[in-house]
C-alpha atoms as a PDB file:
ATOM      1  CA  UNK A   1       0.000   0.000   0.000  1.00  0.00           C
ATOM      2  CA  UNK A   2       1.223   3.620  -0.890  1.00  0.00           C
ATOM      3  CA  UNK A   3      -0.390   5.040   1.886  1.00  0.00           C
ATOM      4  CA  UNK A   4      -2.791   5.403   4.418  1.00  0.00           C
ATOM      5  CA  UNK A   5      -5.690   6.253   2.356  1.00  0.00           C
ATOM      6  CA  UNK A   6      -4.948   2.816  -0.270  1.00  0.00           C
ATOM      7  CA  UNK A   7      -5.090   0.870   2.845  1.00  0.00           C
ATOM      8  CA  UNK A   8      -8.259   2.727   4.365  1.00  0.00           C
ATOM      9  CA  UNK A   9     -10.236   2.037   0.632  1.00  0.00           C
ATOM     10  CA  UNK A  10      -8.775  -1.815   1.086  1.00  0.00           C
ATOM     11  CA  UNK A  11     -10.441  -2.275   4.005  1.00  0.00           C
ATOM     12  CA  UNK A  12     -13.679  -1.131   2.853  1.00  0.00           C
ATOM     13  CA  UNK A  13     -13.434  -3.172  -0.509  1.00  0.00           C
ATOM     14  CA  UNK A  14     -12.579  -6.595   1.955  1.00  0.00           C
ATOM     15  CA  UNK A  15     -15.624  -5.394   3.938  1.00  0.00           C
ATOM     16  CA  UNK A  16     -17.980  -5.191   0.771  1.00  0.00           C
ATOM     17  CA  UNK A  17     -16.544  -8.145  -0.906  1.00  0.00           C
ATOM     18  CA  UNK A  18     -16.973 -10.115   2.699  1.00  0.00           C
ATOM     19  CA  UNK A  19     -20.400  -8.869   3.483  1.00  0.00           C
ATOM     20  CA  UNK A  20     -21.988  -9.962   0.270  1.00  0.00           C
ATOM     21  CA  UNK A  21     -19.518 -13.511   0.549  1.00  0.00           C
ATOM     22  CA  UNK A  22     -21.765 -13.825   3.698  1.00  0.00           C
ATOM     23  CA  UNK A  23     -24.740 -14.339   1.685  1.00  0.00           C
ATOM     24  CA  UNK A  24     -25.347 -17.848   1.271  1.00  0.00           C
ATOM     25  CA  UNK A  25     -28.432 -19.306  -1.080  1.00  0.00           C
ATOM     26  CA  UNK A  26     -27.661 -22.982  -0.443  1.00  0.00           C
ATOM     27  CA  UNK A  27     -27.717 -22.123   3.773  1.00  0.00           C
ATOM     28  CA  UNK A  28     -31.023 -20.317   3.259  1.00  0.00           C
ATOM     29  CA  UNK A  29     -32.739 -22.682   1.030  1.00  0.00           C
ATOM     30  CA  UNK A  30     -31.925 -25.810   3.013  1.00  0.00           C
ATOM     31  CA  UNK A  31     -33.157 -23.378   6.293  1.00  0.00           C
ATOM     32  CA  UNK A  32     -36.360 -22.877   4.469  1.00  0.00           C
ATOM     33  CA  UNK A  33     -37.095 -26.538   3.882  1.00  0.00           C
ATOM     34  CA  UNK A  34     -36.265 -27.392   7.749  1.00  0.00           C
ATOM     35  CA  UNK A  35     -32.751 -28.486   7.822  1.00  0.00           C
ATOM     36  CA  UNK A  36     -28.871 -27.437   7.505  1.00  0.00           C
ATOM     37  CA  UNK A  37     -27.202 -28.100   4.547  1.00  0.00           C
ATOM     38  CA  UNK A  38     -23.967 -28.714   6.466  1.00  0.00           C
ATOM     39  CA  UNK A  39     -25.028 -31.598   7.685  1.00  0.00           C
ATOM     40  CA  UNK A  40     -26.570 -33.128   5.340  1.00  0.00           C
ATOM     41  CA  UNK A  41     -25.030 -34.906   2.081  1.00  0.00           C
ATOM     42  CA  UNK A  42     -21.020 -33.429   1.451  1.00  0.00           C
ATOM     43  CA  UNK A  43     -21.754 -31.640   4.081  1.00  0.00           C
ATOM     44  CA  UNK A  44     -20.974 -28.385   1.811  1.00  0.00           C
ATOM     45  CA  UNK A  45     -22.583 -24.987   1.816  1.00  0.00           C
ATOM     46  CA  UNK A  46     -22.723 -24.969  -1.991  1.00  0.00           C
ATOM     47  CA  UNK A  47     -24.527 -25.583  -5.408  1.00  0.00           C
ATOM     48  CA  UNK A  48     -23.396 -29.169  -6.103  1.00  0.00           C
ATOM     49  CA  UNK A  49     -24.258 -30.581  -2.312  1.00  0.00           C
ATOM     50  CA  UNK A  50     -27.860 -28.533  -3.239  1.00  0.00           C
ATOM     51  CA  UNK A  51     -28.139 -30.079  -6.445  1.00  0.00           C
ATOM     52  CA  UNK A  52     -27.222 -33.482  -4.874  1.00  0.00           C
ATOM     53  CA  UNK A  53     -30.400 -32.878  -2.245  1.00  0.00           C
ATOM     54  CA  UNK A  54     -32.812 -30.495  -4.146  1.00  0.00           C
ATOM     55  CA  UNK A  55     -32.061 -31.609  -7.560  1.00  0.00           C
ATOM     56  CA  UNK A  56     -30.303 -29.732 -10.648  1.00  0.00           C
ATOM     57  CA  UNK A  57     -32.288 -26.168 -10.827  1.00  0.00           C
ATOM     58  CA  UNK A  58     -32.195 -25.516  -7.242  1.00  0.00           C
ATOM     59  CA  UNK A  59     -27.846 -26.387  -7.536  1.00  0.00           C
ATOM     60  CA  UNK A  60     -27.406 -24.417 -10.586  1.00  0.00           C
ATOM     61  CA  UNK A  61     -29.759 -21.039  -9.269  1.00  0.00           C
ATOM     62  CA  UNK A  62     -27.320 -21.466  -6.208  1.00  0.00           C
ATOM     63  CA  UNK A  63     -24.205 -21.604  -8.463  1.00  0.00           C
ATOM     64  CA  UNK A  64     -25.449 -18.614 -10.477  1.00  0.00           C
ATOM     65  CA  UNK A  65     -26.313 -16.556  -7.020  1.00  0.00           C
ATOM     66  CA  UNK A  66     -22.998 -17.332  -5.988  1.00  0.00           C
ATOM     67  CA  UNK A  67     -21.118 -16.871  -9.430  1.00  0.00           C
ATOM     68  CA  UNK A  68     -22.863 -13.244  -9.141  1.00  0.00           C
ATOM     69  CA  UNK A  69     -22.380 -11.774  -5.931  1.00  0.00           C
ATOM     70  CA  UNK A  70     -18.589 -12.031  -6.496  1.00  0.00           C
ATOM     71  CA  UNK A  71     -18.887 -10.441  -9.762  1.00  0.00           C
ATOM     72  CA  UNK A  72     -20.656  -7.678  -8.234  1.00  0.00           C
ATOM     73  CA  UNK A  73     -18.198  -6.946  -5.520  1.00  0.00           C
ATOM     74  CA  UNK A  74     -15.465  -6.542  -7.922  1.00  0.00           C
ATOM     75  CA  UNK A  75     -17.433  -4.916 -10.342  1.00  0.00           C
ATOM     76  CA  UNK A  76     -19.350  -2.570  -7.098  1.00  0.00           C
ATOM     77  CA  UNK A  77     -15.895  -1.753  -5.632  1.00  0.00           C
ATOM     78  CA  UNK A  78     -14.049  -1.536  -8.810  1.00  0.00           C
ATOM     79  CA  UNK A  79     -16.679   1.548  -9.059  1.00  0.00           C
ATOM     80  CA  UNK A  80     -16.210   2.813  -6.021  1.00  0.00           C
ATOM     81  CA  UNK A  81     -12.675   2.961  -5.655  1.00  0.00           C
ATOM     82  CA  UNK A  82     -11.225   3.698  -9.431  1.00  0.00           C
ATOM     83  CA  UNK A  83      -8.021   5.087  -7.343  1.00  0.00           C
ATOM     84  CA  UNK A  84      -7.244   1.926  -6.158  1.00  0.00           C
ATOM     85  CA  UNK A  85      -5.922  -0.159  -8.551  1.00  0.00           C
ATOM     86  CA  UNK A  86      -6.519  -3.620  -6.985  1.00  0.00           C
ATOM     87  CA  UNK A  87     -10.042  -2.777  -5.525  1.00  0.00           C
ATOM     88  CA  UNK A  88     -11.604  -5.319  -7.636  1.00  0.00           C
ATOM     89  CA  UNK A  89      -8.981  -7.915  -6.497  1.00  0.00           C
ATOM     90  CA  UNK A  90      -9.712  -7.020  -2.876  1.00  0.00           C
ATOM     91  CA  UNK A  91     -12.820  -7.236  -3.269  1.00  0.00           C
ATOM     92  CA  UNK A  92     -13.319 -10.564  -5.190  1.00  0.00           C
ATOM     93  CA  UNK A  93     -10.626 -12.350  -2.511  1.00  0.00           C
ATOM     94  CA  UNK A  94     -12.387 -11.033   0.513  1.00  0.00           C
ATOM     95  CA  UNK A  95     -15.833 -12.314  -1.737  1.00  0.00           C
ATOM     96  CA  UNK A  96     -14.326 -15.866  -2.068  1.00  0.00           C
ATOM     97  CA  UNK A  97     -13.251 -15.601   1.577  1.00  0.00           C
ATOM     98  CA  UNK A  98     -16.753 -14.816   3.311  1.00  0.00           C
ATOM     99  CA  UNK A  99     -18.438 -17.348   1.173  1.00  0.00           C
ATOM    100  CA  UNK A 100     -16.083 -20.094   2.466  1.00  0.00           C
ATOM    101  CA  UNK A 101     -15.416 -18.623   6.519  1.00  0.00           C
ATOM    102  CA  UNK A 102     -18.509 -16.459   6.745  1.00  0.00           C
ATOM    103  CA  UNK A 103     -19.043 -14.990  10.514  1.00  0.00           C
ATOM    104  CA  UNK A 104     -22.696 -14.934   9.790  1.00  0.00           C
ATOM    105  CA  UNK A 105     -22.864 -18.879   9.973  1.00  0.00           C
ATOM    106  CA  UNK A 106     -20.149 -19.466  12.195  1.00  0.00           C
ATOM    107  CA  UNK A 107     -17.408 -19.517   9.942  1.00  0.00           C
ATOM    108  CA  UNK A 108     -18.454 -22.473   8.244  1.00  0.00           C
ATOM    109  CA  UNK A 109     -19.493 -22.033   4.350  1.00  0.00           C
ATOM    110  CA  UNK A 110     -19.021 -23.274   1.080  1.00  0.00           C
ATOM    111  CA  UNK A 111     -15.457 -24.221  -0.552  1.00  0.00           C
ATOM    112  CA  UNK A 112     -15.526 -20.908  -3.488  1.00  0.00           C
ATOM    113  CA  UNK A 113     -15.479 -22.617  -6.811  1.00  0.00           C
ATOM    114  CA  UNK A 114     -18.541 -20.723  -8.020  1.00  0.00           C
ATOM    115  CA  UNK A 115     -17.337 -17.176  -6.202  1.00  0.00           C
ATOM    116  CA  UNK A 116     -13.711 -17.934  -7.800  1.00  0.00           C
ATOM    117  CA  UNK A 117     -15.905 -18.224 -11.281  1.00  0.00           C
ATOM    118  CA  UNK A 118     -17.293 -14.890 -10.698  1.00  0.00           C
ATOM    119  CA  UNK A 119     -14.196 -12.937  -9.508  1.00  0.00           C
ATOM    120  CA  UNK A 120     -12.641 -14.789 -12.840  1.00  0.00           C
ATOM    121  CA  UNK A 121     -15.826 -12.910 -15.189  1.00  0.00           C
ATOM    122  CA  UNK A 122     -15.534  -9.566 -13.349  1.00  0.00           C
ATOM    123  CA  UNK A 123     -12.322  -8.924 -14.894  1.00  0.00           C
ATOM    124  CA  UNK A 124     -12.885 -10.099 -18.385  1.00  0.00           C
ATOM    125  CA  UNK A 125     -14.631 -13.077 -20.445  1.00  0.00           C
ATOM    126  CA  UNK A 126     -11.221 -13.797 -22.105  1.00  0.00           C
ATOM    127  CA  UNK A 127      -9.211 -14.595 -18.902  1.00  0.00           C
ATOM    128  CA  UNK A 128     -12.819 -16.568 -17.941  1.00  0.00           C
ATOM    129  CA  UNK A 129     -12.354 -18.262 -20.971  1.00  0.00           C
ATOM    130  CA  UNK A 130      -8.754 -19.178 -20.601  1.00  0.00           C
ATOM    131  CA  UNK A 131      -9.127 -19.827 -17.073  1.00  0.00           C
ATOM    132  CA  UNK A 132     -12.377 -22.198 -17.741  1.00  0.00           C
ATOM    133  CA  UNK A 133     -10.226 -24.266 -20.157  1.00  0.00           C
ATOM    134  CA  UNK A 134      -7.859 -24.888 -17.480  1.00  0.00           C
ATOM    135  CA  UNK A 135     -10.561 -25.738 -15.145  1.00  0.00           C
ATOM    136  CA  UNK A 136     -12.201 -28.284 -17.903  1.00  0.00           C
ATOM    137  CA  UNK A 137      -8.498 -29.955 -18.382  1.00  0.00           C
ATOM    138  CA  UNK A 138      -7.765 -30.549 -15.103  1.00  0.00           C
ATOM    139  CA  UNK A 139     -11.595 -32.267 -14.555  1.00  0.00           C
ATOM    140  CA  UNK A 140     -11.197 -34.121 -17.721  1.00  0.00           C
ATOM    141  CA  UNK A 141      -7.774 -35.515 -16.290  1.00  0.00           C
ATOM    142  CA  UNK A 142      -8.990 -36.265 -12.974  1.00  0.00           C
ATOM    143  CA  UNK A 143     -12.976 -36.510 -13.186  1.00  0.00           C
ATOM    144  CA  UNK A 144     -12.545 -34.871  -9.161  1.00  0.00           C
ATOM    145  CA  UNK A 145     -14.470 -31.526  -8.987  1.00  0.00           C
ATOM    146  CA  UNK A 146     -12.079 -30.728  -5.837  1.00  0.00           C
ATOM    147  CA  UNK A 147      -8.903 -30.249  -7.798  1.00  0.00           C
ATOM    148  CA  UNK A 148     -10.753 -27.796  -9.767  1.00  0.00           C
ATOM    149  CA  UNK A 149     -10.509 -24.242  -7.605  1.00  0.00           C
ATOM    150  CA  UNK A 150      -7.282 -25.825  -6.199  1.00  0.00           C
ATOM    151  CA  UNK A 151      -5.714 -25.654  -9.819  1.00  0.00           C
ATOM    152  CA  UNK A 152      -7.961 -22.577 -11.502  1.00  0.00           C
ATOM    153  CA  UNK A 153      -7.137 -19.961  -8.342  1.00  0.00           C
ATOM    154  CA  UNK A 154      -2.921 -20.620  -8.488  1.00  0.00           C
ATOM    155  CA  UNK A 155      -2.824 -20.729 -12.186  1.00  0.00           C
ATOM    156  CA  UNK A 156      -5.515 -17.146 -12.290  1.00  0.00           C
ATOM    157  CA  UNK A 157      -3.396 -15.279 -10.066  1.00  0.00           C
ATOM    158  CA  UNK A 158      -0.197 -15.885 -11.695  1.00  0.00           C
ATOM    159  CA  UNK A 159      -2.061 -15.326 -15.364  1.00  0.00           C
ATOM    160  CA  UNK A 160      -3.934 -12.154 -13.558  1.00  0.00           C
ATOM    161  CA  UNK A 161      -0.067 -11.013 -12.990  1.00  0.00           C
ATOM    162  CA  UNK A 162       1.269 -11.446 -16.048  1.00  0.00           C
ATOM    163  CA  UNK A 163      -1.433 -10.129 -18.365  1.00  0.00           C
ATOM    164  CA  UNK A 164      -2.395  -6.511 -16.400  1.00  0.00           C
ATOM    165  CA  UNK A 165       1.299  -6.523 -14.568  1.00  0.00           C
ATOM    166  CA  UNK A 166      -0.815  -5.902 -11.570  1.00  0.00           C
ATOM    167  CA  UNK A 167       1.158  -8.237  -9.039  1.00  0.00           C
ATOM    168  CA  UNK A 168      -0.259  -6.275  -6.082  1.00  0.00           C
ATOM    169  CA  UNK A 169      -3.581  -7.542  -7.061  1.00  0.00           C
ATOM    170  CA  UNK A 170      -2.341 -10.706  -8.105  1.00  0.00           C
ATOM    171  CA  UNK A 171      -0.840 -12.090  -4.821  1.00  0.00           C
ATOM    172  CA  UNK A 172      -4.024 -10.976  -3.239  1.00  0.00           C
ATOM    173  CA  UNK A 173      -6.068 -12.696  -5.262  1.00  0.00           C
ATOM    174  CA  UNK A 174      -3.519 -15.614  -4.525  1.00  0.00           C
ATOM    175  CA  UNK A 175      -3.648 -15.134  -0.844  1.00  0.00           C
ATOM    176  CA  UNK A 176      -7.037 -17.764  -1.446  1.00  0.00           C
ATOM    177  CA  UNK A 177      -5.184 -20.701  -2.862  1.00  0.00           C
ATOM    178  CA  UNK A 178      -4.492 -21.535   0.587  1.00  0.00           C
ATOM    179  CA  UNK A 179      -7.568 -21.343   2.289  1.00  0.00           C
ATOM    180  CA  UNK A 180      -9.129 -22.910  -0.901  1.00  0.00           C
ATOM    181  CA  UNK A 181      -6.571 -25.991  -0.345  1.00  0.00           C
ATOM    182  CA  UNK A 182      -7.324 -26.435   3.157  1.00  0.00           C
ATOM    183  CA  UNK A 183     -11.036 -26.598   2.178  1.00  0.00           C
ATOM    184  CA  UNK A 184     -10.521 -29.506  -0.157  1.00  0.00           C
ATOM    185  CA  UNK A 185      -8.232 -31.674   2.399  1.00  0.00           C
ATOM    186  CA  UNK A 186     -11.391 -33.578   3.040  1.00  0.00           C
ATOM    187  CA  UNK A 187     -12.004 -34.397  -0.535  1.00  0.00           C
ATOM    188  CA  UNK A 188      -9.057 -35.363  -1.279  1.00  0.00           C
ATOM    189  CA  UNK A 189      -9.255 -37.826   1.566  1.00  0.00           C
ATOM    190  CA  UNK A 190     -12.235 -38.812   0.690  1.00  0.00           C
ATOM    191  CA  UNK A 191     -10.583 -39.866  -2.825  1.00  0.00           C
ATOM    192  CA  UNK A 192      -7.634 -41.727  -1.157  1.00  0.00           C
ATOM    193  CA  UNK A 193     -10.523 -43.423   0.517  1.00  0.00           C
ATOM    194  CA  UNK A 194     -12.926 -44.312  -2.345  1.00  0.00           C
ATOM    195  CA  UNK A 195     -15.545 -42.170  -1.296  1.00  0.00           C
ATOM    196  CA  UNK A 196     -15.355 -39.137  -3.060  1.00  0.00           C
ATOM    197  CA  UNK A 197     -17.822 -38.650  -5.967  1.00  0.00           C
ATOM    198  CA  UNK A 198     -16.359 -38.018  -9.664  1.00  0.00           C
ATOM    199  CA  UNK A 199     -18.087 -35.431 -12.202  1.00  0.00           C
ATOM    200  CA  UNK A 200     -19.731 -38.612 -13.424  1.00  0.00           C
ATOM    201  CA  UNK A 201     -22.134 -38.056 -10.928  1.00  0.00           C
ATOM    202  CA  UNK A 202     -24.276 -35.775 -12.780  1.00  0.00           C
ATOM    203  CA  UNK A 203     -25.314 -38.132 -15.372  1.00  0.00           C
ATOM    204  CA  UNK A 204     -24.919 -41.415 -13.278  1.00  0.00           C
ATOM    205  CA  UNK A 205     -26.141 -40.687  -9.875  1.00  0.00           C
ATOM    206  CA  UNK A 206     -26.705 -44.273  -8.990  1.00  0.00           C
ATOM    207  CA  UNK A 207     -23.234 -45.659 -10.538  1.00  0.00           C
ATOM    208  CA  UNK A 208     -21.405 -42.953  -8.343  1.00  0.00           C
ATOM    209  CA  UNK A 209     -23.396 -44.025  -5.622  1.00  0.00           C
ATOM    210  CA  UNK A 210     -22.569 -47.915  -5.430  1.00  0.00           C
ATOM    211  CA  UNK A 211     -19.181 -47.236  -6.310  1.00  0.00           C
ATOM    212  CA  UNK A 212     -18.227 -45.467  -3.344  1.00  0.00           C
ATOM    213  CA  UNK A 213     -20.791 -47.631  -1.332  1.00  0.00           C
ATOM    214  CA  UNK A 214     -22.802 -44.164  -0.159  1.00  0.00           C
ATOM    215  CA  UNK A 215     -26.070 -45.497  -1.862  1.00  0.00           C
ATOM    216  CA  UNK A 216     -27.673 -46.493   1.140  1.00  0.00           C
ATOM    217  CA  UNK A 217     -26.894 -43.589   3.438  1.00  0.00           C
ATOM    218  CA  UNK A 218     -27.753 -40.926   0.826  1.00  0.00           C
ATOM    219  CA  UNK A 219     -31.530 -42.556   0.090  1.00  0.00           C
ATOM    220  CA  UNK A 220     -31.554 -42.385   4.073  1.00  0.00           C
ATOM    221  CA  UNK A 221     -30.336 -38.819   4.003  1.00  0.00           C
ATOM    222  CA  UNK A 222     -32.923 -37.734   1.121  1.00  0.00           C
ATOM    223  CA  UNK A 223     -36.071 -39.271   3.055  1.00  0.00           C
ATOM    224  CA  UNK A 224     -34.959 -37.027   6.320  1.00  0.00           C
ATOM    225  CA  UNK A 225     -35.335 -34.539   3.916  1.00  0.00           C
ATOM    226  CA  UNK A 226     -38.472 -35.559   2.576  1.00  0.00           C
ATOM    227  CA  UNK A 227     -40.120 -35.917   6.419  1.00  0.00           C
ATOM    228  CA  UNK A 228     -38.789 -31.926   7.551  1.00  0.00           C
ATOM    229  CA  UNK A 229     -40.028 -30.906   4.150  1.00  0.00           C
ATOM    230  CA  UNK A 230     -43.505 -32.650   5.202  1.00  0.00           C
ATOM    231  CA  UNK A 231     -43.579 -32.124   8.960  1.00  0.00           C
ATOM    232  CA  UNK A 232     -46.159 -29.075   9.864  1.00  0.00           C
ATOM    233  CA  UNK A 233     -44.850 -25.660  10.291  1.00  0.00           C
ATOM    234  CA  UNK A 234     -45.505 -25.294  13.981  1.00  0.00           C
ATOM    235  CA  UNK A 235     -45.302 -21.309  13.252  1.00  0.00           C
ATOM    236  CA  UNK A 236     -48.140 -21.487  11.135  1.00  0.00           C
ATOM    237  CA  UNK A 237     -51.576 -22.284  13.079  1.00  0.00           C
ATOM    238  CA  UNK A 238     -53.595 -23.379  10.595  1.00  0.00           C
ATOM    239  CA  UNK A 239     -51.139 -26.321  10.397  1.00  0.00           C
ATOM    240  CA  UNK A 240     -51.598 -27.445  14.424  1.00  0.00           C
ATOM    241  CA  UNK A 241     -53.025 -30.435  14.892  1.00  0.00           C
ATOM    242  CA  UNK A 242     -55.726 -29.984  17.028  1.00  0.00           C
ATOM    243  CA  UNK A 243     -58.165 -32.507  17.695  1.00  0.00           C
ATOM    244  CA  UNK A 244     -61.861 -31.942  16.942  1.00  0.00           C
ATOM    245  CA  UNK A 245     -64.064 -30.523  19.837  1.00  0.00           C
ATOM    246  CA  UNK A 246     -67.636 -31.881  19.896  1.00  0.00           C
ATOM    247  CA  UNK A 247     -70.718 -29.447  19.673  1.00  0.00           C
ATOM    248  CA  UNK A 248     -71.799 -27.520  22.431  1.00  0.00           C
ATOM    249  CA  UNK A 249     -75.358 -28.998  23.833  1.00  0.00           C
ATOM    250  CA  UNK A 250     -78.125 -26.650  24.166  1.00  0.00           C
ATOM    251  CA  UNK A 251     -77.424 -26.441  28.260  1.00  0.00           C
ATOM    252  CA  UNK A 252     -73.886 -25.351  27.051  1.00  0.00           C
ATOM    253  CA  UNK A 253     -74.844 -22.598  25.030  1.00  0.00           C
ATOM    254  CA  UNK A 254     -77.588 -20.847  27.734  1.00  0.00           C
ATOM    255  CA  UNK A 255     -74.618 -20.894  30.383  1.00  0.00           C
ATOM    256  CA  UNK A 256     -72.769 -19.630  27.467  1.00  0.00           C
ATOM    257  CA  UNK A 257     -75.073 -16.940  27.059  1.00  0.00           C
ATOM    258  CA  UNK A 258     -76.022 -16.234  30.968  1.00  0.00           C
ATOM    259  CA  UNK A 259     -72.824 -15.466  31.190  1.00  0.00           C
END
């Protein structure tokens, strides 16, 4: 930083970027229908555990949500702060880093593919582009969505560097590779492990399923789901089960009306 002001207009753009990071779709959603995402499924805070236990639109409106909100804090801050020349990184890092540690669910979130994606797009559809072929040849080579923000953030920041010669704003946005890492150590364990699901699982649910011997405990997992999403809303009393009262006999109603 040059000086006190750059670092007074970094803090705000890490405040932005980690306020709106906060906001999670899949946390809400799974809140609505009675239970926490987090501990349900991959026990993730994102679009693919959503998809896995709401099915494919509600997973890929979460992905977009996501995808966007990072896009708009670089975009928002990148607005706001034209003096600062790595506002938009600032912002999309501190994005990527509420989404994943946000304070507004105890500091447990998602694992930032989708808010990576959207940092990616703020600053250009050519280095999304470039950045998304990476991304597709490192899931083609190991069919493991985990490796993918693991690869895609430490090759973006270097690229980031190297194409705007911007390194301030590159190591920051690099400053995520390691939090993204430490995210995915459960993954990869999972892999070591045989449990882990492949990008196969989006067109062969079941196969993925019996191959890592989770069938049984994910059609246990998705009828708990069913049950909250069919259990009354005690909030609502129109939905109290109350049992019926009998009619009042005709003594009844003239004490009723005596008194």
């Amino acid at each position: 930083m040059k000086n006190g002001k750059d670092l007074v207009q970094a803090i705000a753009c890490a405040g932005v970027g980690y306020a709106l990071g906060n906001i999670n779709p899949a946390y809400l959603i799974s809140t609505y229908h009675g239970y926490d995402v987090r501990q349900m499924g991959s026990g993730n805070a994102g679009g693919t555990n959503i998809m896995m236990l709401e099915g494919k639109l509600a997973g890929i409106s979460v992905m977009a949500f996501d995808i966007g909100k990072a896009t708009l804090s670089v975009k928002l801050c990148q607005k706001a702060f034209p003096r600062f020349k790595s506002s938009g990184e600032t912002a999309g890092a501190a994005c990527i880093l509420g989404h994943m540690f946000p304070a507004a669910m105890g500091f447990r979130g998602g694992k930032g593919l989708a808010c990576l994606g959207g940092t990616i797009i703020a600053f250009g559809f050519k280095d999304f582009a470039v950045s998304l072929g990476v991304a597709v040849s490192v899931l083609l080579t190991t069919r493991y969505l985990c490796f993918v923000p693991i690869c895609t953030s430490a090759f973006y920041s270097l690229y980031h560097g190297i194409k705007s010669g911007n390194w301030q704003g590159a190591k920051i946005l690099g400053s995520v590779v390691p939090p993204i890492i430490i995210k995915h150590l459960g993954n990869i364990k999972r892999i070591f492990e045989g449990k882990e699901f492949r990008v196969d699982y989006l067109w062969d649910a079941v196969g993925e399923l019996e191959r890592t011997g989770l069938k049984e405990a994910a059609e246990e997992t998705l009828s708990k789901i069913r049950s909250l999403k069919e259990a009354p809303n005690m909030s609502d009393p129109s939905e109290w089960d109350t049992p019926d009262l009998p009619d009042k006999t005709e003594d009844e109603k003239d004490d009723d009306k005596n008194h």
